[in-house]
C-alpha atoms as a PDB file:
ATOM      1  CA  UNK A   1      -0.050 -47.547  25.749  1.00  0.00           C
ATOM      2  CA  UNK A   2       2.595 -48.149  22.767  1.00  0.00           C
ATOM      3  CA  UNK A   3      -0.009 -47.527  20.120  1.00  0.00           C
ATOM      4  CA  UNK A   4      -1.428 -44.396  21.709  1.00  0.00           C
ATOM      5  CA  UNK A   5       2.226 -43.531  21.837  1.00  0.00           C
ATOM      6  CA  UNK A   6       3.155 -44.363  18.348  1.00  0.00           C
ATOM      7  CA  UNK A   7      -0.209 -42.593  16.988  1.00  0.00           C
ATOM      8  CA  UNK A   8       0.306 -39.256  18.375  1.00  0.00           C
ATOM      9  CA  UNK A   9       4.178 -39.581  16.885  1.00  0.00           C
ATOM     10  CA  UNK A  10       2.716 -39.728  13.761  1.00  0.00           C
ATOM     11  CA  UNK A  11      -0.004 -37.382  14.266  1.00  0.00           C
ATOM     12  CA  UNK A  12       2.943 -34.670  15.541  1.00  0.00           C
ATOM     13  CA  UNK A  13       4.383 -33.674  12.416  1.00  0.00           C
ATOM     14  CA  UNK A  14       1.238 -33.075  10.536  1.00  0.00           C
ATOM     15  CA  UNK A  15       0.005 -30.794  13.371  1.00  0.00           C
ATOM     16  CA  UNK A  16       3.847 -29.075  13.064  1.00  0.00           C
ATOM     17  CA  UNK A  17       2.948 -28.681   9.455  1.00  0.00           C
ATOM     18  CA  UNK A  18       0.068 -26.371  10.098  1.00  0.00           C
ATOM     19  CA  UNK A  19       1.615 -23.580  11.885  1.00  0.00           C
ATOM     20  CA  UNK A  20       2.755 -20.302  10.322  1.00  0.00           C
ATOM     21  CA  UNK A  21       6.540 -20.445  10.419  1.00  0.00           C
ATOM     22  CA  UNK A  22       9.016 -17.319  10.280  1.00  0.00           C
ATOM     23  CA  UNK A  23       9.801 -18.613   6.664  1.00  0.00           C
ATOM     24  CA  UNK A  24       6.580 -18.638   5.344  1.00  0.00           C
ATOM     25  CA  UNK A  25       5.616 -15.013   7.086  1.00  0.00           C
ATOM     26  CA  UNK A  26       8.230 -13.171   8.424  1.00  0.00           C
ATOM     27  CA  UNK A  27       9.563  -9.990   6.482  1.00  0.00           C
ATOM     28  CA  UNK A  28      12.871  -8.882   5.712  1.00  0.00           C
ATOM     29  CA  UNK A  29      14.530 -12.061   5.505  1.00  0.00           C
ATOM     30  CA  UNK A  30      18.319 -12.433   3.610  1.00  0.00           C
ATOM     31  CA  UNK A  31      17.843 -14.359   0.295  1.00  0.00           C
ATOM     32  CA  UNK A  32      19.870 -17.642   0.535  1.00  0.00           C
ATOM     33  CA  UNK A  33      19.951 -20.751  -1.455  1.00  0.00           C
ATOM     34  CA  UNK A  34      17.716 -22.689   1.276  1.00  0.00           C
ATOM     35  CA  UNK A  35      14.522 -20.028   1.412  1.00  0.00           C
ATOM     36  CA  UNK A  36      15.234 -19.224  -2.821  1.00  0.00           C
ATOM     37  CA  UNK A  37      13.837 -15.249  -2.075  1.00  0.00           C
ATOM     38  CA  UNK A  38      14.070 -13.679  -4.977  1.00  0.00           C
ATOM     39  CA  UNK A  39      16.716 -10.869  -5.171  1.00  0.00           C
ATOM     40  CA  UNK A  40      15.512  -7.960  -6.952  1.00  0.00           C
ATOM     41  CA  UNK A  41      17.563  -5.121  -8.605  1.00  0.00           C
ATOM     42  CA  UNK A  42      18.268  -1.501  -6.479  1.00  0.00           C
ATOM     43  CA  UNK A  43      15.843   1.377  -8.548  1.00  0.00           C
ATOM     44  CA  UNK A  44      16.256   5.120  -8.353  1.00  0.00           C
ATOM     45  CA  UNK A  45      12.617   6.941  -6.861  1.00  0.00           C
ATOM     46  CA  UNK A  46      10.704   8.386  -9.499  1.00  0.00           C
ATOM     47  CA  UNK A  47       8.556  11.378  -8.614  1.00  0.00           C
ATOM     48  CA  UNK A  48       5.286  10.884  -9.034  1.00  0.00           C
ATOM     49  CA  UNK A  49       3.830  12.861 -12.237  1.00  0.00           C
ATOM     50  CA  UNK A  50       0.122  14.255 -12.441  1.00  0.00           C
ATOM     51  CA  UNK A  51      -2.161  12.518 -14.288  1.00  0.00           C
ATOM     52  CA  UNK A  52      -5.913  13.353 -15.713  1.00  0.00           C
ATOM     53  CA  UNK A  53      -8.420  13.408 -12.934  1.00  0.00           C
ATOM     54  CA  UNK A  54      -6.058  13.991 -10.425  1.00  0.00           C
ATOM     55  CA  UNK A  55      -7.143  17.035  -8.175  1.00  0.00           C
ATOM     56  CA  UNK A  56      -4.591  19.657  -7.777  1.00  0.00           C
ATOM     57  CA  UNK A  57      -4.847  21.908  -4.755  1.00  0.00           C
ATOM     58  CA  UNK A  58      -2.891  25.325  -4.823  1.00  0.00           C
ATOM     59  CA  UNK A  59      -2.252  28.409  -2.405  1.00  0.00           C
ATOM     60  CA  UNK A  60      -1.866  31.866  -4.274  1.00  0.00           C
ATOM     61  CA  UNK A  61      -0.036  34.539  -1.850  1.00  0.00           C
ATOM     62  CA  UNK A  62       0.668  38.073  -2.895  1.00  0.00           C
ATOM     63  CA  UNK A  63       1.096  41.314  -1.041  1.00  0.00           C
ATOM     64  CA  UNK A  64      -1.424  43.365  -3.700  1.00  0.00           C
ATOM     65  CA  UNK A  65      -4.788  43.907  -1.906  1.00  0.00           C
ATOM     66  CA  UNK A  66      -6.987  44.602  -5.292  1.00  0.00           C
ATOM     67  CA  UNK A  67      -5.937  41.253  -6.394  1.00  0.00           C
ATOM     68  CA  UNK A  68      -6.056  39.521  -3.200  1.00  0.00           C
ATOM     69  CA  UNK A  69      -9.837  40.643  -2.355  1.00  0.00           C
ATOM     70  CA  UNK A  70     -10.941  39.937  -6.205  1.00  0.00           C
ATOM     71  CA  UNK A  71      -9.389  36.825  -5.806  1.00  0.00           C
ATOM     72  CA  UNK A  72     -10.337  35.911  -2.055  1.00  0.00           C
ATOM     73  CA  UNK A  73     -13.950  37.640  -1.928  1.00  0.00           C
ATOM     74  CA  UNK A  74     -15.263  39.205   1.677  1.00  0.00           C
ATOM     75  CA  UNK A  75     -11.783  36.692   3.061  1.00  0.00           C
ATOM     76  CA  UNK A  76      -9.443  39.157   4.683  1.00  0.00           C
ATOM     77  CA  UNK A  77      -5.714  37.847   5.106  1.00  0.00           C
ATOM     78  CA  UNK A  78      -2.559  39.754   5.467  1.00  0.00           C
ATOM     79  CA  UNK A  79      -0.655  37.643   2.899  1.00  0.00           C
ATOM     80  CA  UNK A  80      -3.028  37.392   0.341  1.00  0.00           C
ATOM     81  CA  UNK A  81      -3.424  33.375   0.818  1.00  0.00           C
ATOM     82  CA  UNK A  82      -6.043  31.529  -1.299  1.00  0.00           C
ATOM     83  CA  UNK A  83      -7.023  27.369  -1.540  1.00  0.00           C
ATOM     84  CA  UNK A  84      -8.677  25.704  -4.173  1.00  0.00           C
ATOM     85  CA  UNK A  85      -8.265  22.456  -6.083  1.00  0.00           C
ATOM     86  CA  UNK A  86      -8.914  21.954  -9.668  1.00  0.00           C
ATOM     87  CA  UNK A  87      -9.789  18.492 -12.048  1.00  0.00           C
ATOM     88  CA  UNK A  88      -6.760  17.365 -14.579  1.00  0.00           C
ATOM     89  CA  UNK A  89      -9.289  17.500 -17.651  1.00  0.00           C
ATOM     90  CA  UNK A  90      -9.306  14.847 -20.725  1.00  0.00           C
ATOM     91  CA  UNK A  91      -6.339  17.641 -22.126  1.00  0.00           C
ATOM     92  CA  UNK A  92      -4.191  17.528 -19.476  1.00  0.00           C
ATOM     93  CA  UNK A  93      -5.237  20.756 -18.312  1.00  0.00           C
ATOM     94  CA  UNK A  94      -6.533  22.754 -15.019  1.00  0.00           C
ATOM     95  CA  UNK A  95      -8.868  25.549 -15.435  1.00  0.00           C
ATOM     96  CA  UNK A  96      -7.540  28.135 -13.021  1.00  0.00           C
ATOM     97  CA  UNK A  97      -9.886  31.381 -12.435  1.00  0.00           C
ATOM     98  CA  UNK A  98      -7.929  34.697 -14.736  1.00  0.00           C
ATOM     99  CA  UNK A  99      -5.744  32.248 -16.078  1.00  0.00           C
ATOM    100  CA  UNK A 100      -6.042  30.593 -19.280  1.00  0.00           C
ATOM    101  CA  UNK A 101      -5.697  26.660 -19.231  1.00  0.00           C
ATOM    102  CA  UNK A 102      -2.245  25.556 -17.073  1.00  0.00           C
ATOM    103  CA  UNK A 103      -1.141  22.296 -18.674  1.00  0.00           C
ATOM    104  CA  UNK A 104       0.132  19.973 -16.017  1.00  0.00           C
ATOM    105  CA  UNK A 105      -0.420  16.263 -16.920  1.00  0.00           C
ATOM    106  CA  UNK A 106       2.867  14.612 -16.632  1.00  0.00           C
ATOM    107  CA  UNK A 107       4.708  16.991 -14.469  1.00  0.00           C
ATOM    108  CA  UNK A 108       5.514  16.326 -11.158  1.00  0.00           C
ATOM    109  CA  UNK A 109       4.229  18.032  -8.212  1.00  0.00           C
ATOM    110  CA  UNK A 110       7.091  20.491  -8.235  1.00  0.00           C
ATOM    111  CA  UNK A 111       6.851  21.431 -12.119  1.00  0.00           C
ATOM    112  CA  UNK A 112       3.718  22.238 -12.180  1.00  0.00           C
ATOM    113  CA  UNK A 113       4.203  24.305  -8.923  1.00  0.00           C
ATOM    114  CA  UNK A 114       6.848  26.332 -10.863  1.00  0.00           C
ATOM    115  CA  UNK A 115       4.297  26.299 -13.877  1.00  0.00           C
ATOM    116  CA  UNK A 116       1.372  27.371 -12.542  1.00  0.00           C
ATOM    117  CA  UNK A 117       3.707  30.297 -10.758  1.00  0.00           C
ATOM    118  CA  UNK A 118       4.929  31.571 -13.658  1.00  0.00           C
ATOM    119  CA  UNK A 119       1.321  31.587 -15.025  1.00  0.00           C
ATOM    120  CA  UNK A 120       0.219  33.873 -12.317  1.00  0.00           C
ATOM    121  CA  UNK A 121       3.246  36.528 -12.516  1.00  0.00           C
ATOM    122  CA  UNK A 122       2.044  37.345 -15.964  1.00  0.00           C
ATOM    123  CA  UNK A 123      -0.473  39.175 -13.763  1.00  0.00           C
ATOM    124  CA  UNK A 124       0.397  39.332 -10.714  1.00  0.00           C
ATOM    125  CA  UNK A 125       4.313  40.187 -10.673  1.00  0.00           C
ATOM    126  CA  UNK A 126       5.125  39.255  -7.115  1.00  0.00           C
ATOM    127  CA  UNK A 127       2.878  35.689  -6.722  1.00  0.00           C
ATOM    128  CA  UNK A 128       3.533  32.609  -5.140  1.00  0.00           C
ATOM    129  CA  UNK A 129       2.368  29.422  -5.822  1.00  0.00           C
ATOM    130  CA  UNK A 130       2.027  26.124  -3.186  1.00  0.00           C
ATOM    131  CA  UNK A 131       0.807  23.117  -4.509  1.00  0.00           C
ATOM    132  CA  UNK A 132      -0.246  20.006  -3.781  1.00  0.00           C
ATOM    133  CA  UNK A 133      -1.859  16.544  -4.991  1.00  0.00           C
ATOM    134  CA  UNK A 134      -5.471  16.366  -3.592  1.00  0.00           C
ATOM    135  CA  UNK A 135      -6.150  12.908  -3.878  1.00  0.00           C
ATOM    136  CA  UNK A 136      -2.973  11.126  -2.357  1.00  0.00           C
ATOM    137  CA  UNK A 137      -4.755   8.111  -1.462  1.00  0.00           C
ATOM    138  CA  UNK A 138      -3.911   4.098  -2.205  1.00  0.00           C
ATOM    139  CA  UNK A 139      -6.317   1.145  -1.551  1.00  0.00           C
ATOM    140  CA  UNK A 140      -5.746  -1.957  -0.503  1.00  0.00           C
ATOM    141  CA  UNK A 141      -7.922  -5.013  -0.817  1.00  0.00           C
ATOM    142  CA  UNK A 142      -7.503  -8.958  -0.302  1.00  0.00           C
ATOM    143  CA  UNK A 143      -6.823 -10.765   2.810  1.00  0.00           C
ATOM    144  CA  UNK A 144      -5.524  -7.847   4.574  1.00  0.00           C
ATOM    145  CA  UNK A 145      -7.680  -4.759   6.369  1.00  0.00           C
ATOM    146  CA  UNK A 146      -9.181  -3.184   3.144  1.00  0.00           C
ATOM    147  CA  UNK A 147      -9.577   0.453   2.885  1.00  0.00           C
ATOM    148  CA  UNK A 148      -8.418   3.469   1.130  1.00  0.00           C
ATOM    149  CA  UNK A 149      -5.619   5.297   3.047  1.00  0.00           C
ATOM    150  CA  UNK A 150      -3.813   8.395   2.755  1.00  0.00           C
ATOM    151  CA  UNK A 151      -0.386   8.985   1.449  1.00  0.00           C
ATOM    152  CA  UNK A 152       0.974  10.849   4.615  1.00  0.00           C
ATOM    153  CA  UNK A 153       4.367  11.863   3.045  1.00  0.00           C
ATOM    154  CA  UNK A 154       6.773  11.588   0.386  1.00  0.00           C
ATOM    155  CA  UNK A 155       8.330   8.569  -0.516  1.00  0.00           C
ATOM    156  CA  UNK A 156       5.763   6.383   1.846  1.00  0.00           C
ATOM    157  CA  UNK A 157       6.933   2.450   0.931  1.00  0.00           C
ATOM    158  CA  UNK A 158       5.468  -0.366   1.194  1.00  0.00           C
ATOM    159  CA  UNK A 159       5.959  -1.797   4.843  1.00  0.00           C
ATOM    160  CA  UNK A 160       5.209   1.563   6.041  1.00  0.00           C
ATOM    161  CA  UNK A 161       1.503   1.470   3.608  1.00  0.00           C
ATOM    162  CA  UNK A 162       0.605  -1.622   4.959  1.00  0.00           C
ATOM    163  CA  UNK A 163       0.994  -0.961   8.703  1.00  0.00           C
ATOM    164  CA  UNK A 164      -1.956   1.792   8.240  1.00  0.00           C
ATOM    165  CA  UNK A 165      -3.658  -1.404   7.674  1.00  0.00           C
ATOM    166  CA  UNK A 166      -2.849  -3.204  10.466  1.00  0.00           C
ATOM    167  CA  UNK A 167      -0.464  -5.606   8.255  1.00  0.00           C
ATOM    168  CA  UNK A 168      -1.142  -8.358   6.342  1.00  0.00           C
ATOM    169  CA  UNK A 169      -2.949 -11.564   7.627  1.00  0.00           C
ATOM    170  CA  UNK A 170      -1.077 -14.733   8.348  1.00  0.00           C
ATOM    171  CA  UNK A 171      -2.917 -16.099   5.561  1.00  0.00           C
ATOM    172  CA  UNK A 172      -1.744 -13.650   2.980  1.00  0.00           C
ATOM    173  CA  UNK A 173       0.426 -14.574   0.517  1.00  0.00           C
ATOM    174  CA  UNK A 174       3.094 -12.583   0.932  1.00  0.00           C
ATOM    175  CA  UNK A 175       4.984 -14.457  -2.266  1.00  0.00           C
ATOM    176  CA  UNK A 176       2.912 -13.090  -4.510  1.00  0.00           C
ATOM    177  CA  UNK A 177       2.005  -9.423  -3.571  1.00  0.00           C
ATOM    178  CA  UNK A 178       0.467  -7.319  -6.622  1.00  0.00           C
ATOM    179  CA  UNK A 179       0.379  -3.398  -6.679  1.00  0.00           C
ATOM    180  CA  UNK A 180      -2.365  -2.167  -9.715  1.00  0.00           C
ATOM    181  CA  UNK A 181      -0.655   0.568 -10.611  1.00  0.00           C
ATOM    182  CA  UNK A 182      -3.045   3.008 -13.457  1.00  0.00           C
ATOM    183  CA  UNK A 183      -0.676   5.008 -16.261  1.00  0.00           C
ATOM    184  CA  UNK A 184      -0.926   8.573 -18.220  1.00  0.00           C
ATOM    185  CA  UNK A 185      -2.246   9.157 -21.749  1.00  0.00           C
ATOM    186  CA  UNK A 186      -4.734   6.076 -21.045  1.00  0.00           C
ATOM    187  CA  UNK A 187      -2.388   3.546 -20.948  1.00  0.00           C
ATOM    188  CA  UNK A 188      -3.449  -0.170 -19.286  1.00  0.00           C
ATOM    189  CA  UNK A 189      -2.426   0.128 -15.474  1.00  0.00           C
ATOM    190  CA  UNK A 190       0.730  -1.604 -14.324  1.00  0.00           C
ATOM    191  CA  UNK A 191       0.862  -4.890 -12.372  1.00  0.00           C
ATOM    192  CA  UNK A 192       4.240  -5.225 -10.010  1.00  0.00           C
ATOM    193  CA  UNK A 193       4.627  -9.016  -8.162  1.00  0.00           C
ATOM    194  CA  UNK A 194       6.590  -9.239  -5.732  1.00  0.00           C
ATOM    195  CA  UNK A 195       7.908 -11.375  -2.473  1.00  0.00           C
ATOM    196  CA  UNK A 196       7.553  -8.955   0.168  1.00  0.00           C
ATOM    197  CA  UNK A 197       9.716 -11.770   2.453  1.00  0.00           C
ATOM    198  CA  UNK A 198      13.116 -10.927   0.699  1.00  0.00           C
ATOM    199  CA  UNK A 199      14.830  -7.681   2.107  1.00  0.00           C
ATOM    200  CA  UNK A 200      15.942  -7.162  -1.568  1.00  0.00           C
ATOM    201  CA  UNK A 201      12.557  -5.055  -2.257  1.00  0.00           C
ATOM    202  CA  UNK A 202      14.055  -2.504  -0.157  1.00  0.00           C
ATOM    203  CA  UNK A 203      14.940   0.493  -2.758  1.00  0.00           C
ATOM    204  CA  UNK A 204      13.439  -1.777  -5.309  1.00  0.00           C
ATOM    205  CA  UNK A 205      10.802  -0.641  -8.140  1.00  0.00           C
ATOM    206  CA  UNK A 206       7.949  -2.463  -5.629  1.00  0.00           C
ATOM    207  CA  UNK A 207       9.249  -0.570  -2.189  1.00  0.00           C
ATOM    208  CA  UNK A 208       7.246   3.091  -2.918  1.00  0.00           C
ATOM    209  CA  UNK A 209       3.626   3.146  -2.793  1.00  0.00           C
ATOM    210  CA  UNK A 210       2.149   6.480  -4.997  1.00  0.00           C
ATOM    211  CA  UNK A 211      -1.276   8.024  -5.176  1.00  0.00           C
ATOM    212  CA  UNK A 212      -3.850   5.421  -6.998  1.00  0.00           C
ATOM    213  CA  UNK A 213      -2.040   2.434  -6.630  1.00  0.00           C
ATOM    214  CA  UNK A 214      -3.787  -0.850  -5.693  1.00  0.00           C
ATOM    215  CA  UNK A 215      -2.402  -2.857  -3.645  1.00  0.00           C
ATOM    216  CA  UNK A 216      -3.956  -6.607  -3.666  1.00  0.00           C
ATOM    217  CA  UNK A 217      -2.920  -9.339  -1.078  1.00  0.00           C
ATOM    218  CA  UNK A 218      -4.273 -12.719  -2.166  1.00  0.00           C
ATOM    219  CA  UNK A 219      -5.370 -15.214   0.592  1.00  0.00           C
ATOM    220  CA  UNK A 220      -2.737 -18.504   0.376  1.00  0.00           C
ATOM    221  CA  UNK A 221      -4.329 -22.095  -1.138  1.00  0.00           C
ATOM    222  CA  UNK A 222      -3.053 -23.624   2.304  1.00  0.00           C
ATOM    223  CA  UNK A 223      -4.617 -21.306   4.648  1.00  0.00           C
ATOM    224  CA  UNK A 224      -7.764 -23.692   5.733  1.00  0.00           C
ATOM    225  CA  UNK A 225      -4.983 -25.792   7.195  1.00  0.00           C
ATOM    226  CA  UNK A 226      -3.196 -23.514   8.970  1.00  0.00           C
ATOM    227  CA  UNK A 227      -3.199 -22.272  12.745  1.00  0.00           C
ATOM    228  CA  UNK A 228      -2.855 -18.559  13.381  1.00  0.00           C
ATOM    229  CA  UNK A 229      -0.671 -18.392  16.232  1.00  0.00           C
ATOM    230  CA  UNK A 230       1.354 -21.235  18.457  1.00  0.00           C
ATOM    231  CA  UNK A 231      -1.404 -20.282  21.181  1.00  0.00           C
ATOM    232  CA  UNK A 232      -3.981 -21.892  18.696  1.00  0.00           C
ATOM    233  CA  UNK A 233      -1.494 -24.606  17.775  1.00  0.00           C
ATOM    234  CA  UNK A 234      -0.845 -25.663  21.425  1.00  0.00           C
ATOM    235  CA  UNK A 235      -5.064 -25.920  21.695  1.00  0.00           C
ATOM    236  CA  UNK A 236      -5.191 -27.795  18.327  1.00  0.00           C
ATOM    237  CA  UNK A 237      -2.197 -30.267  20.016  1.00  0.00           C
ATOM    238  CA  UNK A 238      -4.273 -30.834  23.135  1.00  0.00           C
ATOM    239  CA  UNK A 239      -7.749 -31.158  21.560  1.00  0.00           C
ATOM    240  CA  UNK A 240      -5.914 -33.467  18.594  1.00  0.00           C
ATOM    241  CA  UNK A 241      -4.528 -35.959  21.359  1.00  0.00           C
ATOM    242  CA  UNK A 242      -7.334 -35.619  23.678  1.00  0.00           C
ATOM    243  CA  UNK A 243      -9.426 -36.840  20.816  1.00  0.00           C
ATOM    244  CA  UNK A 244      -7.145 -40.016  19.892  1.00  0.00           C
ATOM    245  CA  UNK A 245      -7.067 -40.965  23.148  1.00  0.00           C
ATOM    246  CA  UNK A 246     -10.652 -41.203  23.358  1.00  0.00           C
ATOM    247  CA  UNK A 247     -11.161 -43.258  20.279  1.00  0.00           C
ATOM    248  CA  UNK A 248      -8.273 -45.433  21.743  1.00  0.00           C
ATOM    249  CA  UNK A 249     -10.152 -46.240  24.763  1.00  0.00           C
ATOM    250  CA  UNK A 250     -13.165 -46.603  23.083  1.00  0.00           C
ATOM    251  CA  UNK A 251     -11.388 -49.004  20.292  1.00  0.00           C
ATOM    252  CA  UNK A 252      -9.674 -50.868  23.467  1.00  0.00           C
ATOM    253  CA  UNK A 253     -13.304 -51.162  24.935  1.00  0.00           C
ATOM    254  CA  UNK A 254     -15.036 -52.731  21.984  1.00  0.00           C
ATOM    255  CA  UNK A 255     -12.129 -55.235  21.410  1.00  0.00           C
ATOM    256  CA  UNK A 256     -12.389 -56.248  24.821  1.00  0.00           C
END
């Protein structure tokens, strides 16, 4: 009885040593000199800017009826409200129908609102302009839900991205996060890595998620070893002991 005793003591901490613990998973935590989470600097949002092959969607309004049905067709509408979305070519340019060629690569979303307005009133003295980025989308891949997902609203960060997905795995590593971010003027894209544990990344340069990013969750080395809840650990305890005890008796039997 003192052996089976003495085996499953030392069977007990490798079993411990396979369960997820808060350190290894949970988010948010406070830096300290115990956990050594990285602390990362405080960075001001940047806007996103438009790049080439990003698809601009606008909304023309204007009161004048000649240009509203030569713009809008057989479409009747009391404000004079049109949709369409346009390619960023090679140039940097959208071809807009009765306009000539509205630069817009590297503005933000804004300038090239106020842009592409000013464009129009050249004709059309009192036109508005609305505009939007078509393809607000990021993708994530890796040991997490993978998809492409829609950018909902401005200034969408990270924690908020990845519960779309469902959140990362237990097995993810969450020490080593990577967003592929691609660049203007056809730059190489930008690779951010980042702890996602430490509560630091909050108003960091890794918290925002914009359109095209990439956002790749790696699965962890240890992860065969691991149990995915205390549920499954508890099973794993009882099947681990219930199996020792067996060979025990067995062992006990042959000797005897």
């Amino acid at each position: 009885m003192k052996r089976k005793i003495l085996y499953g003591l030392l069977l007990l901490p490798l079993l411990l040593s396979s369960c997820y613990s808060h350190k290894v998973i949970g988010l948010l935590q406070e830096p300290t000199k115990h956990n050594n989470l990285p602390v990362y600097d405080s960075a001001e949002y940047v806007p996103y800017t438009i790049r080439v092959n990003d698809e601009i969607i606008y909304r023309l309004i204007t009161m004048d009826e000649t240009i509203s049905k030569t713009i809008m067709g057989n479409q009747s509408s009391y404000a004079g409200q049109y949709a369409n979305s346009y390619r960023v070519y090679s140039d940097g340019t959208i071809d807009v129908p009765f306009l000539k060629p509205v630069h817009v690569e590297g503005l933000t979303i804004e300038q090239a609102q106020d842009t592409l307005r000013a464009a129009f009133r050249e004709i059309i003295p009192d036109a508005d302009v609305k505009l939007a980025l078509y393809n607000k989308y990021f993708t994530v891949v890796g040991d997490i839900n993978a998809g492409e997902y829609y950018i909902y609203k401005e200034k969408m960060n990270i924690f908020e991205a990845l519960a779309m997905t469902g959140d990362l795995m237990n097995s993810g590593d969450r020490r080593h996060v990577r967003i592929i971010r691609p660049q203007g003027n056809g730059e190489e894209p930008e690779v951010l890595e980042f702890d996602i544990r430490t509560n630091s990344i909050i108003n960091s340069k890794y918290y925002y998620v914009y359109p095209n990013d990439v956002i790749y969750v790696a699965r962890t080395k240890d992860s065969f070893f691991k149990v995915p809840s205390y549920t499954g650990f508890l099973g794993l305890i009882t099947s681990s002991l219930s199996l020792l005890v067996s060979v025990l008796n067995y062992t006990v039997l042959l000797i005897d």
